[in-house]
C-alpha atoms as a PDB file:
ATOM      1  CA  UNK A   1     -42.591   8.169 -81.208  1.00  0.00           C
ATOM      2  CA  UNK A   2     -41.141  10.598 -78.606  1.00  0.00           C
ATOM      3  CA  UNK A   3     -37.601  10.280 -76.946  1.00  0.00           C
ATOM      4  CA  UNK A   4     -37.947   9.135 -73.460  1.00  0.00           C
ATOM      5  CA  UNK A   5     -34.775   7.814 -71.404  1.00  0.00           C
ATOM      6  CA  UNK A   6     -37.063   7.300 -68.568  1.00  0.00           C
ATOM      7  CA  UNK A   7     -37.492   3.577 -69.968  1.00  0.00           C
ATOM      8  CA  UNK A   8     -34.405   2.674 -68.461  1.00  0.00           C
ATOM      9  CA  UNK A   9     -36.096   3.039 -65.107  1.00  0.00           C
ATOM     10  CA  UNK A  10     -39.016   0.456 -66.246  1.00  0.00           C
ATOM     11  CA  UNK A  11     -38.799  -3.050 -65.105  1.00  0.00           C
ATOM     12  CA  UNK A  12     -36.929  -5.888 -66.737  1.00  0.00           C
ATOM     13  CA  UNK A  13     -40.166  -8.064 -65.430  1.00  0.00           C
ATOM     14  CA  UNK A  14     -42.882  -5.974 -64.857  1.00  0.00           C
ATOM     15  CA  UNK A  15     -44.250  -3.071 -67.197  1.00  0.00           C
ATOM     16  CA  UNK A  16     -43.853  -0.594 -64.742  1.00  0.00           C
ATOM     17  CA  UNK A  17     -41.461   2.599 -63.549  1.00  0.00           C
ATOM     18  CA  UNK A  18     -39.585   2.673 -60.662  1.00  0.00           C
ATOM     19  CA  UNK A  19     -40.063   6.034 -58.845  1.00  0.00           C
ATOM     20  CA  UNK A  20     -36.281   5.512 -57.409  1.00  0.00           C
ATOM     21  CA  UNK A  21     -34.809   4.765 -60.039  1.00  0.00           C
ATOM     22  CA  UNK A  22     -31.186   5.384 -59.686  1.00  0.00           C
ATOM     23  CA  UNK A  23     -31.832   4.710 -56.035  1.00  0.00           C
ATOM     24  CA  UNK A  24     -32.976   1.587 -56.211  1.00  0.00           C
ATOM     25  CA  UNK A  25     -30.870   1.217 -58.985  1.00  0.00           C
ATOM     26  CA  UNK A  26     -27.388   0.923 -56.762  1.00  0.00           C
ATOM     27  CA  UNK A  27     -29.298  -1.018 -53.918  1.00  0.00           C
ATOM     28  CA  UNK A  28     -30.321  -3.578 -56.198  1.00  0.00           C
ATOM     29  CA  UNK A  29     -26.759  -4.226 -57.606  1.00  0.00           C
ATOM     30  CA  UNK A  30     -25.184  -4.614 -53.895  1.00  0.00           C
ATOM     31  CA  UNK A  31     -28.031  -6.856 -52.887  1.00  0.00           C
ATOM     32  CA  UNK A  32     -28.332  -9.347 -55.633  1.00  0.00           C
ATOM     33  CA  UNK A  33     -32.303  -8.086 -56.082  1.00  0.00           C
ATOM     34  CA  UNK A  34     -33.815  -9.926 -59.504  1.00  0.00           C
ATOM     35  CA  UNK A  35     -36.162  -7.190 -59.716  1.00  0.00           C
ATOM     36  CA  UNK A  36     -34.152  -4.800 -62.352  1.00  0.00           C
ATOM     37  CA  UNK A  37     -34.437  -2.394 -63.961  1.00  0.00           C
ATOM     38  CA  UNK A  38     -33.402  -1.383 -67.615  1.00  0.00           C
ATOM     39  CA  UNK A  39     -30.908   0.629 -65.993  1.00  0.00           C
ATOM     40  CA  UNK A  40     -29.336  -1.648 -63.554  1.00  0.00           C
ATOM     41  CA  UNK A  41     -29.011  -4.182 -66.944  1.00  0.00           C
ATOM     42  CA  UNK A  42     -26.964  -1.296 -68.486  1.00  0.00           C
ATOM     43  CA  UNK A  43     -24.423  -0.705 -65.683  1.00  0.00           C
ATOM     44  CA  UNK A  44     -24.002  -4.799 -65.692  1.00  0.00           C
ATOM     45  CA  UNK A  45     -23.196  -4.640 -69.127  1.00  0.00           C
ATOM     46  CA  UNK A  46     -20.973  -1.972 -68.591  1.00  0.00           C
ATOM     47  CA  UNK A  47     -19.563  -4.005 -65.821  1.00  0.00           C
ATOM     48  CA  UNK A  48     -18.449  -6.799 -68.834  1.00  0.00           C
ATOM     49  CA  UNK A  49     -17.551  -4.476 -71.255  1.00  0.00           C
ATOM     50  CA  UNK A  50     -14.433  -2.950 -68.833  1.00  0.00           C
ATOM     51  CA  UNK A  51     -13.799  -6.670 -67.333  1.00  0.00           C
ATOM     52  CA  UNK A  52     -13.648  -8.018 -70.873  1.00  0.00           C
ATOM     53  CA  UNK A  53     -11.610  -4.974 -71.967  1.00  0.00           C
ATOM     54  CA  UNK A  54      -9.196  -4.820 -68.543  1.00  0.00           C
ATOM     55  CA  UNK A  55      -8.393  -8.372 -68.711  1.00  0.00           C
ATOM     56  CA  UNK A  56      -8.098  -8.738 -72.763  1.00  0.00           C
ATOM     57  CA  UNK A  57      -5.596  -5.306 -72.373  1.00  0.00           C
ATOM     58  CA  UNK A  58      -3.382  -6.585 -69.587  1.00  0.00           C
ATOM     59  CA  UNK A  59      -2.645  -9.574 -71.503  1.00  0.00           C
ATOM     60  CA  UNK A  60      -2.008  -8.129 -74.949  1.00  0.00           C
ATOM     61  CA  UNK A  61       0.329  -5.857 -73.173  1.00  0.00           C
ATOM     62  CA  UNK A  62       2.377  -8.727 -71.824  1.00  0.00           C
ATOM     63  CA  UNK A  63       2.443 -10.808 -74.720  1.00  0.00           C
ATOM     64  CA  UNK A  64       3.190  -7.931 -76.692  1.00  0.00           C
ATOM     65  CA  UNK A  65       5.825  -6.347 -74.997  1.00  0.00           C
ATOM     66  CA  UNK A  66       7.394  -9.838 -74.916  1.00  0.00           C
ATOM     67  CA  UNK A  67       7.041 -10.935 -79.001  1.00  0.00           C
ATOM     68  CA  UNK A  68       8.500  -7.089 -79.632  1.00  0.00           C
ATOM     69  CA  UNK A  69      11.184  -7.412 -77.426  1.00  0.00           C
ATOM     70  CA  UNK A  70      12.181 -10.856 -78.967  1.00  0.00           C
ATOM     71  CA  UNK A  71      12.052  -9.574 -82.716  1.00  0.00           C
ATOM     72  CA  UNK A  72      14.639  -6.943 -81.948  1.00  0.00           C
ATOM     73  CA  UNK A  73      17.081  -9.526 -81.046  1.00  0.00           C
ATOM     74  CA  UNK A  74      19.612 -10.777 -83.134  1.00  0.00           C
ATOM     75  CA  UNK A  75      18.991 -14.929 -83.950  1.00  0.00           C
ATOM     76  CA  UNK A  76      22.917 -16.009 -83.754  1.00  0.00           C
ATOM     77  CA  UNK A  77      21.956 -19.374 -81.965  1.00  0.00           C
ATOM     78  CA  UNK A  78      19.215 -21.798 -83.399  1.00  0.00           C
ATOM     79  CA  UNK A  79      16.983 -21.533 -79.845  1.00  0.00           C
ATOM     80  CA  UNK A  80      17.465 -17.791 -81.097  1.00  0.00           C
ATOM     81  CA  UNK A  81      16.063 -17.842 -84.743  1.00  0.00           C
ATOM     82  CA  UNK A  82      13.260 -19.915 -83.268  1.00  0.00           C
ATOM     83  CA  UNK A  83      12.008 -17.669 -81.348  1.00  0.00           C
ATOM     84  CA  UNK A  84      12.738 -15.001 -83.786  1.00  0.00           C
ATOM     85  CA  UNK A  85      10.666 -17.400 -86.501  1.00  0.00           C
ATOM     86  CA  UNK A  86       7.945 -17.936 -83.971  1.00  0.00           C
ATOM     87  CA  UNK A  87       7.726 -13.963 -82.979  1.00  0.00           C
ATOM     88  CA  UNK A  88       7.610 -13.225 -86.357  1.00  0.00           C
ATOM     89  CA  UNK A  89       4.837 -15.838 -87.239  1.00  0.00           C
ATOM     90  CA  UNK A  90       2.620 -14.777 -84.245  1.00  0.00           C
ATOM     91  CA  UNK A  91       2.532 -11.049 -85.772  1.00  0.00           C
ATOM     92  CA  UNK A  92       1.497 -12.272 -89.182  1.00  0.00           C
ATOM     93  CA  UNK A  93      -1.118 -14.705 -87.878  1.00  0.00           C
ATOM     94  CA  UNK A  94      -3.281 -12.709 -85.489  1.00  0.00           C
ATOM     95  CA  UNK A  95      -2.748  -9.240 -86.888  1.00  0.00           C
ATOM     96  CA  UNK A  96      -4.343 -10.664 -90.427  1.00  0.00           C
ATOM     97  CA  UNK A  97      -7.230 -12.768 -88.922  1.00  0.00           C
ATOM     98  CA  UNK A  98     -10.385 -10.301 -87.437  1.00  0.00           C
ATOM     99  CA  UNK A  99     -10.802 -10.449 -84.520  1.00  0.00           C
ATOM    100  CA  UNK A 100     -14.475 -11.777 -84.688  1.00  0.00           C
ATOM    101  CA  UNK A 101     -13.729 -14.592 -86.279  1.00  0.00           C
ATOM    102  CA  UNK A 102     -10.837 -15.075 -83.667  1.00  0.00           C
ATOM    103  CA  UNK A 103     -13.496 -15.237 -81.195  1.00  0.00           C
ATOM    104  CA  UNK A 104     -15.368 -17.341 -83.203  1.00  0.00           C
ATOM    105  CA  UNK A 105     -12.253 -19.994 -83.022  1.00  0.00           C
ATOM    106  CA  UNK A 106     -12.104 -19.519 -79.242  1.00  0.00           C
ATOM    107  CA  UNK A 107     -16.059 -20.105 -78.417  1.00  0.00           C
ATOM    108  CA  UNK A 108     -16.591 -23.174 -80.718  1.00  0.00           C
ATOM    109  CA  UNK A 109     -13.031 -24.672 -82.766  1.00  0.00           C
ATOM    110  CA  UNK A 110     -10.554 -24.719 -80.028  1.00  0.00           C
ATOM    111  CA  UNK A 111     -13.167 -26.128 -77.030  1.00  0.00           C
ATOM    112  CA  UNK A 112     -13.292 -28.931 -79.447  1.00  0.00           C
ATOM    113  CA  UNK A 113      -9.496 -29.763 -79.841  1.00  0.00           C
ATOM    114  CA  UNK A 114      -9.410 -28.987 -76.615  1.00  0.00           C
ATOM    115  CA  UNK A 115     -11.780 -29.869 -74.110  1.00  0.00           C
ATOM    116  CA  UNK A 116     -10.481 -28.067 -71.040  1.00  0.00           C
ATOM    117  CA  UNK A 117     -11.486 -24.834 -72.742  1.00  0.00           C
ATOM    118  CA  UNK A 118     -14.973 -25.805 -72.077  1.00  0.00           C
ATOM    119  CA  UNK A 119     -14.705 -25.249 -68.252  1.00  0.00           C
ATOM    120  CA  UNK A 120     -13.225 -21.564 -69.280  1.00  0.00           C
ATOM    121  CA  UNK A 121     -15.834 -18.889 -69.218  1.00  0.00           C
ATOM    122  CA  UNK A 122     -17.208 -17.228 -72.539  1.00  0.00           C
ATOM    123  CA  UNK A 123     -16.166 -13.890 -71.314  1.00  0.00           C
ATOM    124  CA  UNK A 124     -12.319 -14.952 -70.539  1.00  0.00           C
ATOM    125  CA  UNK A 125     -12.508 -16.645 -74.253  1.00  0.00           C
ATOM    126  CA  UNK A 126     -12.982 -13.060 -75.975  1.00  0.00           C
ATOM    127  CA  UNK A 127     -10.362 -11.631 -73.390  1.00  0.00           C
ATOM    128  CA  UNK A 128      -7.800 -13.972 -75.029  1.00  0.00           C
ATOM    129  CA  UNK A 129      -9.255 -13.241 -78.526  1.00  0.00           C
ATOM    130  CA  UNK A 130      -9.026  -9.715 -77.738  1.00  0.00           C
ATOM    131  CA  UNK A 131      -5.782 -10.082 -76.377  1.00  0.00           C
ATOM    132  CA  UNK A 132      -3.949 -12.202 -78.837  1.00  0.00           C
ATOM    133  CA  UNK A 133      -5.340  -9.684 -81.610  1.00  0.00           C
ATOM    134  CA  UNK A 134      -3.829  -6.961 -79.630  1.00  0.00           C
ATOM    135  CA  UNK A 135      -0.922  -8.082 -78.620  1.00  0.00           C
ATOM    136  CA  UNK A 136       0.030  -8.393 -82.710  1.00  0.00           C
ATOM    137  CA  UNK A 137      -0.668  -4.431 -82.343  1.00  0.00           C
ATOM    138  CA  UNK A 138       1.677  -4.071 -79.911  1.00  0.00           C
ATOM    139  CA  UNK A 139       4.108  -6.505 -80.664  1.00  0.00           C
ATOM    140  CA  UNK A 140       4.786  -4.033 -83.755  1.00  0.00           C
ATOM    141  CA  UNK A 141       4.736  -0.788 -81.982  1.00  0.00           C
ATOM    142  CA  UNK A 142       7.437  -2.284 -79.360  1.00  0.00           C
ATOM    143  CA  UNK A 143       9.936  -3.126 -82.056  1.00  0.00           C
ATOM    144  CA  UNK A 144       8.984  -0.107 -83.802  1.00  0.00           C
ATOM    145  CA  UNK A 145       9.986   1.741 -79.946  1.00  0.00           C
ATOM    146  CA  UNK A 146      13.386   0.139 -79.386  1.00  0.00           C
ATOM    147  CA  UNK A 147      14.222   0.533 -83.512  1.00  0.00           C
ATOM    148  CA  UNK A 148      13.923   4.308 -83.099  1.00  0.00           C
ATOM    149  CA  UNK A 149      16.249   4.484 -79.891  1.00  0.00           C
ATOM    150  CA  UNK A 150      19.787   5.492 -80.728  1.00  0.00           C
ATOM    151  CA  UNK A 151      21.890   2.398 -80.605  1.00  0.00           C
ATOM    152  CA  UNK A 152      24.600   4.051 -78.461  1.00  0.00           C
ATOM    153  CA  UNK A 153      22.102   2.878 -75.832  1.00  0.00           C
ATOM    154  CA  UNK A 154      22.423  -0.613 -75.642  1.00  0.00           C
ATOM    155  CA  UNK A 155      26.657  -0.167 -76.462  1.00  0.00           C
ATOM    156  CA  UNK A 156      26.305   2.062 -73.544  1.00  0.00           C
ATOM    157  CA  UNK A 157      24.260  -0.337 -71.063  1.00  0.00           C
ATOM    158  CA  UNK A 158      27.278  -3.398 -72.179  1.00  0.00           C
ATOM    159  CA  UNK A 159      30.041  -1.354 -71.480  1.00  0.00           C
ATOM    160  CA  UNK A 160      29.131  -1.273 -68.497  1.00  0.00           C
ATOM    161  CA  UNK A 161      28.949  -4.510 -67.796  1.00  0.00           C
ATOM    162  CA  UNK A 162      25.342  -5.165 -68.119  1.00  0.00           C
ATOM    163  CA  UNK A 163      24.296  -8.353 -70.161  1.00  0.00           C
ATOM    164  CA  UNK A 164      21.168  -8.065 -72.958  1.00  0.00           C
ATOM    165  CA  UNK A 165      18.682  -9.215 -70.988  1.00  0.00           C
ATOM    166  CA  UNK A 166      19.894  -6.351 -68.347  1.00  0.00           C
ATOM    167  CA  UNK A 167      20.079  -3.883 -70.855  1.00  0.00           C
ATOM    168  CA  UNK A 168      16.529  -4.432 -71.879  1.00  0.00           C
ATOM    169  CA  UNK A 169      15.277  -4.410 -68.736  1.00  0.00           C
ATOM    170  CA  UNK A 170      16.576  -1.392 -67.120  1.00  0.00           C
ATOM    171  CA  UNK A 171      17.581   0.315 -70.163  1.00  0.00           C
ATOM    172  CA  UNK A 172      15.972   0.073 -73.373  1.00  0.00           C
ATOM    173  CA  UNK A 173      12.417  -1.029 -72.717  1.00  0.00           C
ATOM    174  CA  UNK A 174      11.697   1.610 -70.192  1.00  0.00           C
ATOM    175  CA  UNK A 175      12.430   4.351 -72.885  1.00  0.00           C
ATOM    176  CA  UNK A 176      11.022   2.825 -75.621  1.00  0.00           C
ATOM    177  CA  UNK A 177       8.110   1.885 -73.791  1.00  0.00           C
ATOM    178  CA  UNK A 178       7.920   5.483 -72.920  1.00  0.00           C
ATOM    179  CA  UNK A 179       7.960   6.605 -76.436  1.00  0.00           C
ATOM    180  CA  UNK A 180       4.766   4.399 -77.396  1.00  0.00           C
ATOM    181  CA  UNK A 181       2.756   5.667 -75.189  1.00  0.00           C
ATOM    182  CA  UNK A 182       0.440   8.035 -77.951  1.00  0.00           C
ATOM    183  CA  UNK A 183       0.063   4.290 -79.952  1.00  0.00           C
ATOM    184  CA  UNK A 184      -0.480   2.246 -76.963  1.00  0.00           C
ATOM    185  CA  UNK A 185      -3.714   4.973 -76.132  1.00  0.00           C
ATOM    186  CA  UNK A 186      -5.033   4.203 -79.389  1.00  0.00           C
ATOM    187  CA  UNK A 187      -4.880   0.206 -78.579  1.00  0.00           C
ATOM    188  CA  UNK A 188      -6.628   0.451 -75.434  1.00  0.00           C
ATOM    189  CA  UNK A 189      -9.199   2.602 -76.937  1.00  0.00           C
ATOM    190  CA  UNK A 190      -9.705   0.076 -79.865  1.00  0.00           C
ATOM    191  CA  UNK A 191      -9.761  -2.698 -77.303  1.00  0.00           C
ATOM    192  CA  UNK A 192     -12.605  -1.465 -75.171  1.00  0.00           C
ATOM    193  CA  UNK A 193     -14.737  -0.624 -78.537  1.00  0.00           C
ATOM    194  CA  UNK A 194     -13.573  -4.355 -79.972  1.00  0.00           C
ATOM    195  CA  UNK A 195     -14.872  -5.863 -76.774  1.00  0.00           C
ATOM    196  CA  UNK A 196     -18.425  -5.194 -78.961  1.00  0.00           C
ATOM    197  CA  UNK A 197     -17.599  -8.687 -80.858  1.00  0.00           C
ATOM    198  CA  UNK A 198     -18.937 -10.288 -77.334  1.00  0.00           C
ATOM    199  CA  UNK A 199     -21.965 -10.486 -77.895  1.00  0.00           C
ATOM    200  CA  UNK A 200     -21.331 -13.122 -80.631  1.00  0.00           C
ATOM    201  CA  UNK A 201     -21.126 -15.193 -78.103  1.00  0.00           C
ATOM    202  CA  UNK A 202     -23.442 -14.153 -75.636  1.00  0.00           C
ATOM    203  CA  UNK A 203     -21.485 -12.235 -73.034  1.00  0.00           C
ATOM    204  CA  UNK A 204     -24.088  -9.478 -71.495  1.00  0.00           C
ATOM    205  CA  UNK A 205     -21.819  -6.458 -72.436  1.00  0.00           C
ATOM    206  CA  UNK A 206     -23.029  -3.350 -73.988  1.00  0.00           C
ATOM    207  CA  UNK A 207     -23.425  -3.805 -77.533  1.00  0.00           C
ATOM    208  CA  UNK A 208     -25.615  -7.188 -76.335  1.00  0.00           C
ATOM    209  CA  UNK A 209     -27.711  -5.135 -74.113  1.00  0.00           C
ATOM    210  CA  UNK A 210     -28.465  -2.256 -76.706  1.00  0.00           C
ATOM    211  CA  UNK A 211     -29.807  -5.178 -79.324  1.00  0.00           C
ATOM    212  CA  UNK A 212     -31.907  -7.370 -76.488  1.00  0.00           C
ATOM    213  CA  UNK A 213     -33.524  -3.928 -74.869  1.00  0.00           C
ATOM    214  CA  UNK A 214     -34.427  -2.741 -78.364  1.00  0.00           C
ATOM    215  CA  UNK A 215     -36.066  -5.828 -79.127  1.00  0.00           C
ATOM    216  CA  UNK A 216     -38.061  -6.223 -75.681  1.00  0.00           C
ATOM    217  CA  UNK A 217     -38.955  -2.272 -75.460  1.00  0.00           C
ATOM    218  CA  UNK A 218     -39.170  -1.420 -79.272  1.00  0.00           C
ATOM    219  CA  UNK A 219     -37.046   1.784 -77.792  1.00  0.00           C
ATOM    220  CA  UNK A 220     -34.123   1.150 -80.156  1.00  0.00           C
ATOM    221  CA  UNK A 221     -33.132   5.355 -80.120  1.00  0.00           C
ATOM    222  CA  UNK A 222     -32.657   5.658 -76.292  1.00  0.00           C
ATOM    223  CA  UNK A 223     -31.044   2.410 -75.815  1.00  0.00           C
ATOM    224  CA  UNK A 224     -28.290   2.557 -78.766  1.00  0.00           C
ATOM    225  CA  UNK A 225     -27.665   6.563 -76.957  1.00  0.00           C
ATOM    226  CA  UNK A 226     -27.504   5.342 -73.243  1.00  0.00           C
ATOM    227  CA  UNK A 227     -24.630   2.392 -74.622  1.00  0.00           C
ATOM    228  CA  UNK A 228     -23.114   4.910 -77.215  1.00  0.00           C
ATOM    229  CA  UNK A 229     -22.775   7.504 -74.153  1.00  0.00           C
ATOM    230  CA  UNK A 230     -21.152   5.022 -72.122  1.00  0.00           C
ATOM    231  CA  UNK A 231     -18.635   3.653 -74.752  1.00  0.00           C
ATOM    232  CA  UNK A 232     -17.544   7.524 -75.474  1.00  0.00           C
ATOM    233  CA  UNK A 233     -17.203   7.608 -71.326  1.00  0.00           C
ATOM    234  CA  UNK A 234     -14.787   4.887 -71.663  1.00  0.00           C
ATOM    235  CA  UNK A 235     -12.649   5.732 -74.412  1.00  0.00           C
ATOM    236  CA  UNK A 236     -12.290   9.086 -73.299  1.00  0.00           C
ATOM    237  CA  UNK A 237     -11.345   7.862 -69.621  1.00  0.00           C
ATOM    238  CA  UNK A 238      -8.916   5.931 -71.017  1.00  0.00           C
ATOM    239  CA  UNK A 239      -7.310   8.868 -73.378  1.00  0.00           C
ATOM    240  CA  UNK A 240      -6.937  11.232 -70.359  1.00  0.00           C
ATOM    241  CA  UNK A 241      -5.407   8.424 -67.828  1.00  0.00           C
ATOM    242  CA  UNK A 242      -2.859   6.972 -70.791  1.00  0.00           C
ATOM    243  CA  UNK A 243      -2.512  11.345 -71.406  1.00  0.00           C
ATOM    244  CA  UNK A 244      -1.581  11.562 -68.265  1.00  0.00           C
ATOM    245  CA  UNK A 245       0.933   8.775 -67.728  1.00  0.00           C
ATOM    246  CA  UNK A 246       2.298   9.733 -70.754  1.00  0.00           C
ATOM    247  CA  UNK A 247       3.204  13.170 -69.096  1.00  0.00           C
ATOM    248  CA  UNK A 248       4.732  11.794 -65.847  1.00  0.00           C
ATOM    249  CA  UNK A 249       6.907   9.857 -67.766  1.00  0.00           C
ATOM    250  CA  UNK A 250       7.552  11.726 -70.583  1.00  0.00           C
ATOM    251  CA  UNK A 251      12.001  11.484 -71.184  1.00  0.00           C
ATOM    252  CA  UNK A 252      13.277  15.096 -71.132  1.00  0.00           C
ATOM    253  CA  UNK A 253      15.355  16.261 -73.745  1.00  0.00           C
ATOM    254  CA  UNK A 254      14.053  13.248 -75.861  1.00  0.00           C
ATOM    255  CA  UNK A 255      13.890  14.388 -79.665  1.00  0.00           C
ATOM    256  CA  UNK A 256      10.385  14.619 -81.145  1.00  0.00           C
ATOM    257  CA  UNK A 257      12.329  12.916 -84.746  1.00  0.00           C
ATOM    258  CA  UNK A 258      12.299   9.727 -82.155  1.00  0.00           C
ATOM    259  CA  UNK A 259       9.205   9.755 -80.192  1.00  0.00           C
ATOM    260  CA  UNK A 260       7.600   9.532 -83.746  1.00  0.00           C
ATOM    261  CA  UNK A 261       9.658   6.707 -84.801  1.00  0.00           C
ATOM    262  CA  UNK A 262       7.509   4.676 -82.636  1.00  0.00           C
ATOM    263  CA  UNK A 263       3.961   5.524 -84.681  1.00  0.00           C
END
């Protein structure tokens, strides 16, 4: 069998090339056309694979940026140790649990307890997989990020005057968010390659396309290399941009000892 990428300008319905391939490829995709190619399929799975990925990474940033925050503070009061206890129980339970069988529990356990869940699309079910999964991830490398900050910083922010919640916000968590930067690159990577579990469920992303197109065009080689090349794409857009906000904001005169308290 010879390598031949030019199956990715054949017809999904017909067995035949398109001579404008790429041409036709962008034309169909802003007019809605059913007539596809194997190559418009591709760039709507790629399409899912960043929405799935975007929307699961947003998320897990908020929710872990939040459960960090909260396990660095002290519980004196009992609303306190709660949500201490319940920070602390969140990290154990999704870090420990894959992430496939968290989707798994999204697409077909929870619709059940909860029927509402049914209306939500399967794609927004393994963004919340992904994200709670995630946001364990992060949860640690936040607390890890304020830990390795020199604690002169908060006394500093309450001398003058500021209360913890201020000196969180306009104090601590921007540097330590700072100095997590190099982990947090290595989430978002993992995140966009995770967003393969999908297909368990039938979203149309990458990994899903690679295994339907192998099985309708017997062209397994060329299909796993066009998805493979656009997962590598990905991951290495999203190294240079995190790269790159990690040098605009880098803290000068930060110590290197503390930047890799954060890993």
């Amino acid at each position: 069998m010879t390598f031949d990428l030019s199956i990715l300008c054949k017809s999904t319905l017909e067995d035949e090339y398109s001579p404008t391939c790429f041409g036709q490829t962008f034309y169909g995709l802003l007019h809605g056309l059913n007539d596809q190619t194997y190559l418009d399929w591709l760039l709507q799975a790629w399409g899912w694979t960043l929405s799935v990925s975007m929307i699961g990474l947003v998320l897990a940033l908020l929710l872990g940026i939040t459960i960090g925050t909260i396990r660095t503070l002290a519980g004196a009061t009992l609303v306190g140790r709660l949500s201490l206890y319940f920070a602390n129980g969140w990290v154990e339970l999704f870090r420990n649990i894959p992430v496939l069988v968290q989707v798994f529990m999204w697409y077909h356990v929870i619709p059940l307890m909860l029927p509402m869940f049914k209306l939500i699309p399967s794609y927004l079910l393994v963004s919340f997989a992904l994200a709670f999964f995630t946001s364990a991830r992060i949860a640690e490398q936040v607390k890890a990020g304020i830990q390795s900050l020199p604690k002169g910083q908060k006394a500093a922010a309450l001398a003058l005057g500021m209360n913890t919640y201020q000196s969180y916000r306009f104090v601590i968590l921007p540097m330590a968010l700072r100095i997590i930067i190099p982990p947090l690159t290595s989430e978002a990577m993992n995140i966009v390659k995770n967003s393969s579990v999908a297909f368990a469920v039938s979203v149309s992303e990458l990994t899903m396309f690679a295994m339907q197109t192998q099985e309708e065009t017997s062209r397994g080689i060329e299909m796993y290399l066009a998805v493979t090349i656009l997962y590598v794409i990905t991951a290495f857009s999203v190294n240079r941009i995190m790269g790159l906000i990690e040098r605009k904001t880098r803290i000068p005169g930060l110590s290197l000892s503390a930047s890799n308290g954060a890993h």
